[in-house]
Protein backbone atom coordinates (compact mmCIF):
# COMPACT_ATOMS: atom_id res chain seq x y z
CA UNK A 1 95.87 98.04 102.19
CA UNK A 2 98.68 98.98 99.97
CA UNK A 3 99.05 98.28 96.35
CA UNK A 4 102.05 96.41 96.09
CA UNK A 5 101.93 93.85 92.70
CA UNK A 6 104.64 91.87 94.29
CA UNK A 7 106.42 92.03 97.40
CA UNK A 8 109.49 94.34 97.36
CA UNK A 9 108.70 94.87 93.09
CA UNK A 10 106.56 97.43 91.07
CA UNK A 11 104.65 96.66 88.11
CA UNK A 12 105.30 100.23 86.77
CA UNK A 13 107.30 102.32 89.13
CA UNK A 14 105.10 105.14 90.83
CA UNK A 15 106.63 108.48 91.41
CA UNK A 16 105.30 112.18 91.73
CA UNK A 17 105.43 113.72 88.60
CA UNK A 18 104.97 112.05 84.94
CA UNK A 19 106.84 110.20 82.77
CA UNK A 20 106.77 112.34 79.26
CA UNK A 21 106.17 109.64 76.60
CA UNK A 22 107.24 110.79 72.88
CA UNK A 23 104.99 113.43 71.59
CA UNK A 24 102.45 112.55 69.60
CA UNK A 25 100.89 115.00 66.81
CA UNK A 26 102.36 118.05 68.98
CA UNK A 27 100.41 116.97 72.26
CA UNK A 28 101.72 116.41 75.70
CA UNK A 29 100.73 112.73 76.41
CA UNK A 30 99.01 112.97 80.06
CA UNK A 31 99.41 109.75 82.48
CA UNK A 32 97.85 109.55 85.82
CA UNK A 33 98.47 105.96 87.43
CA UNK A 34 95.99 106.16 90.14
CA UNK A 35 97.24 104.41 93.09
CA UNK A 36 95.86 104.31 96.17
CA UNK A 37 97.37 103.61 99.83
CA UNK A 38 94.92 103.23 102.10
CA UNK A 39 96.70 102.25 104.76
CA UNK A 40 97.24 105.80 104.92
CA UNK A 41 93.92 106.48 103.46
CA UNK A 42 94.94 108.62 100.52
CA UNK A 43 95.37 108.49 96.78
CA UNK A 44 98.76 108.63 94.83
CA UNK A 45 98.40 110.41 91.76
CA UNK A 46 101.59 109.42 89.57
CA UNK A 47 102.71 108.85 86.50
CA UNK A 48 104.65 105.72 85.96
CA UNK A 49 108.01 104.97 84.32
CA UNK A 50 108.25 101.36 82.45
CA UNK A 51 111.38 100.18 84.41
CA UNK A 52 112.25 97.53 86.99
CA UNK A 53 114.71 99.23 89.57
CA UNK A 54 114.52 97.32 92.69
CA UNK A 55 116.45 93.70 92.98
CA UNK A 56 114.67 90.17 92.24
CA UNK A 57 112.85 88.37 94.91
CA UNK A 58 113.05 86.30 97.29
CA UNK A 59 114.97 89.25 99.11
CA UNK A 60 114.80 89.98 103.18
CA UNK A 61 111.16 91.58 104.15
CA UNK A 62 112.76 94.76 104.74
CA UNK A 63 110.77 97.37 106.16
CA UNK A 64 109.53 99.81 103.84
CA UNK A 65 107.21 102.76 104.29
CA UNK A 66 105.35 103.50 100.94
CA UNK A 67 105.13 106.74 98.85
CA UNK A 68 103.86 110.00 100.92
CA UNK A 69 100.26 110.33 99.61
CA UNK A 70 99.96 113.33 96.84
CA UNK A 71 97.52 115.12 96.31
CA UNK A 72 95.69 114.87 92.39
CA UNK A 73 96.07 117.84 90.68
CA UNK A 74 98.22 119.66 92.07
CA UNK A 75 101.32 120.80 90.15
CA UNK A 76 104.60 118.74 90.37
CA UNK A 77 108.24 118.67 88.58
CA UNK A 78 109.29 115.80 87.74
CA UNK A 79 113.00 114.82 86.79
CA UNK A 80 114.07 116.57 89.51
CA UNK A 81 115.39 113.22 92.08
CA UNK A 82 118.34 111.26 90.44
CA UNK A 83 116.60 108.33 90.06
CA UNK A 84 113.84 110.01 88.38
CA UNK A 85 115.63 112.43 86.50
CA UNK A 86 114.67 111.79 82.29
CA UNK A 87 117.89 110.15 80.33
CA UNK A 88 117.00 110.37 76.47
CA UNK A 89 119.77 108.65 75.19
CA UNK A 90 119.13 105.37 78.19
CA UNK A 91 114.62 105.97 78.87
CA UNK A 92 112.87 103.16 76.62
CA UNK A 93 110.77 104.61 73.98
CA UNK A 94 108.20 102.37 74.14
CA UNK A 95 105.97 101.06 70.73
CA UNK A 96 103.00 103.01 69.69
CA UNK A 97 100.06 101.52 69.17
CA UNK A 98 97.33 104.09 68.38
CA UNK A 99 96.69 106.46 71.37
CA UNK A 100 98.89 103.86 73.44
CA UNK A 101 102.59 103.31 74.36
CA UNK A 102 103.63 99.59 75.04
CA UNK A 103 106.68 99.16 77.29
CA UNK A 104 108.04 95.63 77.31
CA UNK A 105 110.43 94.40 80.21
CA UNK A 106 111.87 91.11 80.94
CA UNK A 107 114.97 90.79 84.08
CA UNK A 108 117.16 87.36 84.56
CA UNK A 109 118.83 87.08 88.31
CA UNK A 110 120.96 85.16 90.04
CA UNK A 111 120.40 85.49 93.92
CA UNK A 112 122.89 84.09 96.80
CA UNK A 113 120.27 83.89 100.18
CA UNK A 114 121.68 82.80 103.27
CA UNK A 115 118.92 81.75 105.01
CA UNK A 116 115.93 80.88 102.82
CA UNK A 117 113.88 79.76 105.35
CA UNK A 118 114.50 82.87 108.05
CA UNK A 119 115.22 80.81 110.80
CA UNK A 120 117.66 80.71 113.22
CA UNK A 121 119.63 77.79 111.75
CA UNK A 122 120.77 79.48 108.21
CA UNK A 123 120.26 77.30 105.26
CA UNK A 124 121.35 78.80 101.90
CA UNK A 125 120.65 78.54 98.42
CA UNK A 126 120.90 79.97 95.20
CA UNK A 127 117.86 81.09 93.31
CA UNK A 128 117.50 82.06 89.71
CA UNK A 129 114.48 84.86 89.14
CA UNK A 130 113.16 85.41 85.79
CA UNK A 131 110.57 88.84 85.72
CA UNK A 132 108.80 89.67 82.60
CA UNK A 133 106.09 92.34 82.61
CA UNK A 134 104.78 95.26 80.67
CA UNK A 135 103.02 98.62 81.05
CA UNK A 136 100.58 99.62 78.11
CA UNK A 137 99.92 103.98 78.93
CA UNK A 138 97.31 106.03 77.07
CA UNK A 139 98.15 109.29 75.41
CA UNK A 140 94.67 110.58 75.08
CA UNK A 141 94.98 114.86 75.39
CA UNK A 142 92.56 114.10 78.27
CA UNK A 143 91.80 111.01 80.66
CA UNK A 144 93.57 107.72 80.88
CA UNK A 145 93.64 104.34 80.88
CA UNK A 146 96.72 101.88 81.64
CA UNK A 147 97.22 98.28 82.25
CA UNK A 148 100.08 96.66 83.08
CA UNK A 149 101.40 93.36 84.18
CA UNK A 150 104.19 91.61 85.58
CA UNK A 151 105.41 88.32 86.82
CA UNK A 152 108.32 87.14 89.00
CA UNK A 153 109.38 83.50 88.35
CA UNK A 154 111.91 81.77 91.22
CA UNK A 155 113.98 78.57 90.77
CA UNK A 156 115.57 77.10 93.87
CA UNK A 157 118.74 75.27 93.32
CA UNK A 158 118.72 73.11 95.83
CA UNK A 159 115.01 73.33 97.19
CA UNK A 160 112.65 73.23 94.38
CA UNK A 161 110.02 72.78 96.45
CA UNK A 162 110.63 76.58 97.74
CA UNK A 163 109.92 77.66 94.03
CA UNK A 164 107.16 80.67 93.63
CA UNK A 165 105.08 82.05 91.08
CA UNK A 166 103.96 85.17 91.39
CA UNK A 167 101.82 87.90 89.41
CA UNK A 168 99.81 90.72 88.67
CA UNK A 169 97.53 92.07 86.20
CA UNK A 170 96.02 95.85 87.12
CA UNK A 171 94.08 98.54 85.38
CA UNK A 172 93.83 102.10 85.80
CA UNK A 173 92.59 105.19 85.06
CA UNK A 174 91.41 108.54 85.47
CA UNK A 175 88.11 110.15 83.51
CA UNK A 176 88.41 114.21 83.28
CA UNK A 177 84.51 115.76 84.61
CA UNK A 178 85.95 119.22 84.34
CA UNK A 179 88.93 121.17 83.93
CA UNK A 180 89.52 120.72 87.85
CA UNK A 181 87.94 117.40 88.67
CA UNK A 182 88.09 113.99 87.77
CA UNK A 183 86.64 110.56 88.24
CA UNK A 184 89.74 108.18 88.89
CA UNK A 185 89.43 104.34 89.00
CA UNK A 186 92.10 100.85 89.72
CA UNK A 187 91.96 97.32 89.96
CA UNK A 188 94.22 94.39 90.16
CA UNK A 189 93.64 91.04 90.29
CA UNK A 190 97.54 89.23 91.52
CA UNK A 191 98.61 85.64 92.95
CA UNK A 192 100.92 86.46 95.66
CA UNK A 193 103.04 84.62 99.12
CA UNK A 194 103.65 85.18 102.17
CA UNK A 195 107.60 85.50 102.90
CA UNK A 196 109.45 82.98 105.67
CA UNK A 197 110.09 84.54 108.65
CA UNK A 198 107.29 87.45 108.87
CA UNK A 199 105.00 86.68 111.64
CA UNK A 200 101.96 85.63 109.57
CA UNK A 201 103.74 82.37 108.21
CA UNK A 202 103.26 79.21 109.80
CA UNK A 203 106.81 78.20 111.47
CA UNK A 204 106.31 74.55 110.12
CA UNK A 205 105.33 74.64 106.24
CA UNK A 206 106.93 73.21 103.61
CA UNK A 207 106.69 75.80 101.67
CA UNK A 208 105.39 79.21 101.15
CA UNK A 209 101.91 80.19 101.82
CA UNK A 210 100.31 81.95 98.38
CA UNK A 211 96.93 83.88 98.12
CA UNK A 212 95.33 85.34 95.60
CA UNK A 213 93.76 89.03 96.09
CA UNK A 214 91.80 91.13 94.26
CA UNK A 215 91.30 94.82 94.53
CA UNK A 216 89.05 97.66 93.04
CA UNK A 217 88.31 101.27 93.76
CA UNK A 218 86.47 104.14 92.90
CA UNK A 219 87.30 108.08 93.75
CA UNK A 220 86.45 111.50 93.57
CA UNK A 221 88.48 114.57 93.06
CA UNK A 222 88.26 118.48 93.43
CA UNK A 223 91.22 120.55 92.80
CA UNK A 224 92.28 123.58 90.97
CA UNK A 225 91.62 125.89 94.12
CA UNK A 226 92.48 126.94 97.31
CA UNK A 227 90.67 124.56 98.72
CA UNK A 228 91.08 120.79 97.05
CA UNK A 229 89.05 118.06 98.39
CA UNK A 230 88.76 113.50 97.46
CA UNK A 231 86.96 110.86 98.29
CA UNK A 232 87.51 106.96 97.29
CA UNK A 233 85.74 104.12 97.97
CA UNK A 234 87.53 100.43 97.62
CA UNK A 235 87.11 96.36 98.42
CA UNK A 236 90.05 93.85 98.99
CA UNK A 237 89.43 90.21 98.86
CA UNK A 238 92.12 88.06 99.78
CA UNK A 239 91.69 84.37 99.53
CA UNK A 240 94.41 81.79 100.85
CA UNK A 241 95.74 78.43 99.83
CA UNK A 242 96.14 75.63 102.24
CA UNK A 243 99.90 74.68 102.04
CA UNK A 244 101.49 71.32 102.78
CA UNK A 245 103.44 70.97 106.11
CA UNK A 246 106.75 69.27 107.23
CA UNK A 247 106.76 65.77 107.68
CA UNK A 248 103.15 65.50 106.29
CA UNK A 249 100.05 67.14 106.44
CA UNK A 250 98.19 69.91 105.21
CA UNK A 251 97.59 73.59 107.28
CA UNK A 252 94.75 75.04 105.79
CA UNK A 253 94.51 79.12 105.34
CA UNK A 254 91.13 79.75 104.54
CA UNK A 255 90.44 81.49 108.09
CA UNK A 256 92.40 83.75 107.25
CA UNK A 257 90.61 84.54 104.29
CA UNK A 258 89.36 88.12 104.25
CA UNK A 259 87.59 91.50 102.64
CA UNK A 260 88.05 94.62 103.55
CA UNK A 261 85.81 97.13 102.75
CA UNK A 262 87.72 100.97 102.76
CA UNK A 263 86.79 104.59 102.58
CA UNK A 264 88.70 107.90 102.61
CA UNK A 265 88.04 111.26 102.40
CA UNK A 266 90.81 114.35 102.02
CA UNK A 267 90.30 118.06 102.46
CA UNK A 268 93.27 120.58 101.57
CA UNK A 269 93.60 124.22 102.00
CA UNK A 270 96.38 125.95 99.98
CA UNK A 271 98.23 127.88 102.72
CA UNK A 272 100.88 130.11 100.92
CA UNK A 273 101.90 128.61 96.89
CA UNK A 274 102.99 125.36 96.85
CA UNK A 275 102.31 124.49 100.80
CA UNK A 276 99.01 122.85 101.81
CA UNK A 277 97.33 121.91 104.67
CA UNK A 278 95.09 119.07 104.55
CA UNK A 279 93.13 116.45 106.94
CA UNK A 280 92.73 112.78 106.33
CA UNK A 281 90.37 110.28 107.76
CA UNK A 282 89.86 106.57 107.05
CA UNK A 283 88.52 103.63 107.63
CA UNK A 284 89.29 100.01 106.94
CA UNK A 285 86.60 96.76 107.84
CA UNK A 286 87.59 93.87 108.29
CA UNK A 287 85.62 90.22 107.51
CA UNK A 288 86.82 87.17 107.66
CA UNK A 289 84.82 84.73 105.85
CA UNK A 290 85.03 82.02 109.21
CA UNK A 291 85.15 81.65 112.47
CA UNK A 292 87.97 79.88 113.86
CA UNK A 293 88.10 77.22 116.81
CA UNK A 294 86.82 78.40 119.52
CA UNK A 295 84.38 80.77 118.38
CA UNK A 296 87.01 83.80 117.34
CA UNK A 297 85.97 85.78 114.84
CA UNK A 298 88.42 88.53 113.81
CA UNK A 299 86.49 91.11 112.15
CA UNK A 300 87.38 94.81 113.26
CA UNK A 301 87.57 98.13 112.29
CA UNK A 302 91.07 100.24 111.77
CA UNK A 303 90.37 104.18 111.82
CA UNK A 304 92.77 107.02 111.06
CA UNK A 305 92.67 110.76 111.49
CA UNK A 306 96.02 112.99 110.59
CA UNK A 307 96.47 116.52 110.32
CA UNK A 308 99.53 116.76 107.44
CA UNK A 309 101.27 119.76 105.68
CA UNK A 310 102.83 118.96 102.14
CA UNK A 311 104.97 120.93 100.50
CA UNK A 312 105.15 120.05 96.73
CA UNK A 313 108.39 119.96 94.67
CA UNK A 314 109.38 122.96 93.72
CA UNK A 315 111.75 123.16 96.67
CA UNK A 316 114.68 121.57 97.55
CA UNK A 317 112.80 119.64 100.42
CA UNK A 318 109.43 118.31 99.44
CA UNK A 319 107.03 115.72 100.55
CA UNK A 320 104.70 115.21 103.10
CA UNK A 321 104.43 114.81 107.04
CA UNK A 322 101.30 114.25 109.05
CA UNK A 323 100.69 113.42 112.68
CA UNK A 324 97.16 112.42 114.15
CA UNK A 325 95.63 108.87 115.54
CA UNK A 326 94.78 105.68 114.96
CA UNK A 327 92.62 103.18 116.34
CA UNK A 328 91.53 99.50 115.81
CA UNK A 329 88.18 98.12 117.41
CA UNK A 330 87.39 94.28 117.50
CA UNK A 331 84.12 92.70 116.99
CA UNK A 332 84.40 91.15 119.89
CA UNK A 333 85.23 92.20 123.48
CA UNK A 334 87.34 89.76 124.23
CA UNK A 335 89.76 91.13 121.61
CA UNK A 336 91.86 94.04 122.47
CA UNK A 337 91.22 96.80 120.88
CA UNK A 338 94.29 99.88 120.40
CA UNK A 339 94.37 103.36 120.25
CA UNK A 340 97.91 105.04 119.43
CA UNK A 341 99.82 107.71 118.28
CA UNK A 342 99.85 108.40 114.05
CA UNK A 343 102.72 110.51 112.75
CA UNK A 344 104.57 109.37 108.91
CA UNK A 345 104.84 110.71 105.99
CA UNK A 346 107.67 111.48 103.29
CA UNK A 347 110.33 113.85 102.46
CA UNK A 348 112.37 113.80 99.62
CA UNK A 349 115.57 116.40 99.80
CA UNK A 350 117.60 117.04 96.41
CA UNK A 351 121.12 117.64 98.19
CA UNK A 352 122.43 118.47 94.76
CA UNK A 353 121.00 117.55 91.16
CA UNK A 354 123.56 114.56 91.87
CA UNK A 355 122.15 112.78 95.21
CA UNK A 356 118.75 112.26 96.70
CA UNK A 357 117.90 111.77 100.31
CA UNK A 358 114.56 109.95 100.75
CA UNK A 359 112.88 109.64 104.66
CA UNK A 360 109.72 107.33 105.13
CA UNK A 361 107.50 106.77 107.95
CA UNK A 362 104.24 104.56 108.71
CA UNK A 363 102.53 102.92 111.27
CA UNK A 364 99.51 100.80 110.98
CA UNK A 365 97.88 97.40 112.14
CA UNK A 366 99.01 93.92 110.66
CA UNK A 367 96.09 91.70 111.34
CA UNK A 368 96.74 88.26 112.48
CA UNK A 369 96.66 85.10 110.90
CA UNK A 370 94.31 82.52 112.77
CA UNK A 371 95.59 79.46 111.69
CA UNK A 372 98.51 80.10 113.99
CA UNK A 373 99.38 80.84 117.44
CA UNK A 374 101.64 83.37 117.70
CA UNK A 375 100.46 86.89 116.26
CA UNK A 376 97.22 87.07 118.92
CA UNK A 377 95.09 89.15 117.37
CA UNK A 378 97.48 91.31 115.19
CA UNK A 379 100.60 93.60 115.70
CA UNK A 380 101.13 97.77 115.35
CA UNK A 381 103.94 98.38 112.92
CA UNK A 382 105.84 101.34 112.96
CA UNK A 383 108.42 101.58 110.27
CA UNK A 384 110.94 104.06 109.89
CA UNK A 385 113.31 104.03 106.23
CA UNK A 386 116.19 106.27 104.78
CA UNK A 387 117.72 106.08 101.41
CA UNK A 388 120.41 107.43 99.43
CA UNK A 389 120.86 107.74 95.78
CA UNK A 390 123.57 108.95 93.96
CA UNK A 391 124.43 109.51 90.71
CA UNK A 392 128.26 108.58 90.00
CA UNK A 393 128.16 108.92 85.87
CA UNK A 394 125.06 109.75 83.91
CA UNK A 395 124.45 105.69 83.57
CA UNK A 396 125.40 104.57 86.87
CA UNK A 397 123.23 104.51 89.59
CA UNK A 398 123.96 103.94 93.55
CA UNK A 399 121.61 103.56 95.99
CA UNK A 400 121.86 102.68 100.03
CA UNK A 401 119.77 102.56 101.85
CA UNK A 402 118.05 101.64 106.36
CA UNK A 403 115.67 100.71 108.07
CA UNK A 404 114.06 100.09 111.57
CA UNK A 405 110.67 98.32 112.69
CA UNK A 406 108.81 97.64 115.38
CA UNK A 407 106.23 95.42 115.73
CA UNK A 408 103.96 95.84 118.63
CA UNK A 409 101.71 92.44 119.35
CA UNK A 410 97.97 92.51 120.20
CA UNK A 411 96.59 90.55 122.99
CA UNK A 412 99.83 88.11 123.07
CA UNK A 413 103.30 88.58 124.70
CA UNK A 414 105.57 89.32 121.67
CA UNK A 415 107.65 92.09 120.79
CA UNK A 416 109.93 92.06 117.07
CA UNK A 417 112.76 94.90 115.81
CA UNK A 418 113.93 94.50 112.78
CA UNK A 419 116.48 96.23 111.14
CA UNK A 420 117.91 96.26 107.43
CA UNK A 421 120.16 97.68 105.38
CA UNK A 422 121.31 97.37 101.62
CA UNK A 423 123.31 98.40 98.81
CA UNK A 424 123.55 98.52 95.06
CA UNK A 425 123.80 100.23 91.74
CA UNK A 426 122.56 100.17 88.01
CA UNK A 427 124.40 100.42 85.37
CA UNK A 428 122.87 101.38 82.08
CA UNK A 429 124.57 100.18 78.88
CA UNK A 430 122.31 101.88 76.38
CA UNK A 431 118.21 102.18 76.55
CA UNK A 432 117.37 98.74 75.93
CA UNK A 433 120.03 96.80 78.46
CA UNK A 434 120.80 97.37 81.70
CA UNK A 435 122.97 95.38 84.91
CA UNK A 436 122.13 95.53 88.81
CA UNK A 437 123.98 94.45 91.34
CA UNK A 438 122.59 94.62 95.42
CA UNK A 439 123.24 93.81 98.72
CA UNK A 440 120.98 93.28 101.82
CA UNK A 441 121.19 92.56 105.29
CA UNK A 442 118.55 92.35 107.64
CA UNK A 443 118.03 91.42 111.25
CA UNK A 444 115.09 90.60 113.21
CA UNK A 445 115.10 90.08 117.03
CA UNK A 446 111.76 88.53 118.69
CA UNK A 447 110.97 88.01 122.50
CA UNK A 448 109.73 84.64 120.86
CA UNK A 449 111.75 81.72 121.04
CA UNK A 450 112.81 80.54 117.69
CA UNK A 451 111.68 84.22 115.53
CA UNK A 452 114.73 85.69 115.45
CA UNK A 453 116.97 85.41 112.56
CA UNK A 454 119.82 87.33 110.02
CA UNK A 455 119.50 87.29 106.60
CA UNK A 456 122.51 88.16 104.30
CA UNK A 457 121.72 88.15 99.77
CA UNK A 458 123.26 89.00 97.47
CA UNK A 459 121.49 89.57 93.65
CA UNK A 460 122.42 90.14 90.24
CA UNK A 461 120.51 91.07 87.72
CA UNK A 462 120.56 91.68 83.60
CA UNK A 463 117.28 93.33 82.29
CA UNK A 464 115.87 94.70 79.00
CA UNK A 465 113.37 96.98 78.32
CA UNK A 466 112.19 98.73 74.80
């Protein structure tokens, strides 16, 4: 499962590279945000930069592949992409607080949505979003340790009752065993729903469904030489509220109420400076806490083996692509279970210092939600995702950006593309304000009656940040 504080928004924006906080006494302040995607089953090692970039929620469930897995260690160059390039006179500085930095945020919104509910008969509203949050980053010479957290408040005009409260609290950090290995560590605890219109929400609610989850892991690393090897352990508990439906009623959730249990191991070989081959395997389990009428029990497995190459950023092109399998394997026989192709990964390519092109790929399995009918036991999801940024003048920002899914049902007679698209741009008044402005569009087409829908929003956005 993927780290993801809030749907479509970052607690502290993960990039490769690190964020170089003001110098303290002469030293180099070293950050390693250690997050993990183990849908991909590798680890992220990134520093993080105390700024809210992408637009306030609710916004369309776009497809989005997450970052390429790095690997720890290994030397990258950061400032290098436009959007990650270091501003002095616009980066916050932060307050210092012993061996820590403390980055303050806080974003107000207005958002036009077209269709709030993602159905095929648009109703629209306007929702203001209020996002306060914070990211608290060690400067010890060696290790780390980071928390951050981060909330995103939304007021319905005219449907309070659509209102959401989400948030996040997380920890992290990363304890130095030798010059070349490390001990790395994260956990979050955040209260979280589940978007109208994806296939896991009930088609007659009243409201959004929310959860809360809870994550924690535990890793290995080896690098430093030619060959570079990790290993990470982790456990994801998600627990679900029952939510009230139309006309009356309540639809419980606590079937779908789940752990997953995770391990991955990586092995790299350096195959000429700054290229590396590697192999990845993982494995996710799956246990839902009940069994659902009828005696279904959805526990499974989900395996993964690639074979990638990454090239680090030193080049012009840099990122990572990997190819291999994937599998999932009920508990039971009468489930289906699915073998299929694996290929993803991500490139980034600096066309010049002034524009970045960004390409994302991922497939993996969505697992169903058995308090409704129409997801049978889980989908594949392949999701494909280009992006452009460009820098216009040193303080403003544009970004557009596509997408394309597919989501390929389990054991039930359902097929969904979706497709999105958006645009915006930041502008950056000094280091402590800044305006956004975005666009997005997205489309979903389902072979099920009543699942097909266009979404159309428009957001904007003051923030502040110290």
């Amino acid at each position: 499962m993927t780290l993801t504080p809030l749907s479509r928004t970052r607690t502290a924006r993960t990039v490769l590279g690190r964020r170089m906080l003001p110098p303290t006494s002469g030293r180099r302040p070293q950050l390693c945000l250690a997050a993990i995607g183990a849908l991909t089953g590798a680890l992220l090692s990134c520093g993080a930069i105390a700024q809210t970039t992408e637009p306030f929620l609710p916004a369309p469930s776009a497809p989005s592949g997450p970052q390429a897995p790095a690997l720890p260690g290994q030397p990258t160059y950061s400032g290098q992409t436009v959007l990650l390039r270091q501003r002095p006179e616009y980066d916050p500085i932060g307050v210092r607080l012993g061996d820590f930095f403390w980055f303050p945020r806080a974003e107000l919104g207005e958002t036009y949505n077209s269709n709030i509910f993602a159905s095929p008969t648009p109703t629209y509203d306007l929702i203001t979003g209020f996002q306060p949050g914070f990211d608290l980053l060690s400067s010890f010479p060696r290790n780390a340790l980071n928390l951050h957290g981060s909330s995103l408040l939304n007021f319905y005009a005219d449907h309070p009752a659509q209102d959401t409260q989400d948030g996040v609290i997380s920890a992290d950090g990363k304890l130095d065993v030798t010059g070349g290995s490390s001990i790395f560590a994260n956990t979050q605890i955040a209260h979280q729903h589940i978007s109208y219109g994806t296939p896991n929400s009930p088609g007659n609610i009243a409201q959004p469904v929310t959860y809360w989850d809870y994550k924690a892991r535990v890793g290995y690393e080896e690098h430093g030489r030619r060959f570079s090897y990790q290993a990470e352990l982790g456990v994801d508990t998600s627990q679900y509220n029952a939510v009230p439906l139309v006309g009356g009623g309540i639809l419980p959730q606590s079937a779908n109420n789940t752990t997953i249990s995770e391990v991955a191991l990586r092995g790299g070989y350096d195959i000429v400076p700054d290229y590396q081959g590697y192999i990845r395997a993982a494995g996710d389990f799956y246990d839902y806490w009940r069994t659902v009428p009828g005696g279904i029990r959805f526990n499974s497995t989900v395996y993964r083996v690639d074979l990638g190459l990454q090239i680090f950023p030193r080049h012009i092109i840099y990122g990572e692509v990997y190819a291999g399998f994937l599998t999932q394997n009920f508990a039971l026989s009468s489930l289906p279970s699915t073998t299929a192709p694996d290929a993803g990964g991500r490139l980034v390519w600096d066309v010049t210092r002034l524009t970045t092109l960004t390409f994302t790929g991922l497939r993996t399995f969505i697992t169903a939600n058995p308090s409704i009918g129409v997801t049978g036991a889980g989908y594949l999801q392949s999701v494909f995702t280009a992006s452009a940024d460009h820098e216009l003048l040193r303080n403003l920002l544009l970004n557009i950006s596509g997408s394309v899914e597919n989501d390929s049902f389990q054991g039930f007679s359902r097929t969904d593309n979706v497709f999105g698209g958006s645009a915006g741009l930041r502008y950056l008044i000094n280091r402590n304000l800044f305006l956004g402005g975005n666009y997005a569009w997205l489309r979903r087409n389902s072979t099920l009656s009543g699942s097909s829908y266009t979404q159309n929003i428009v957001a904007m956005r003051l923030g502040t940040q110290f």
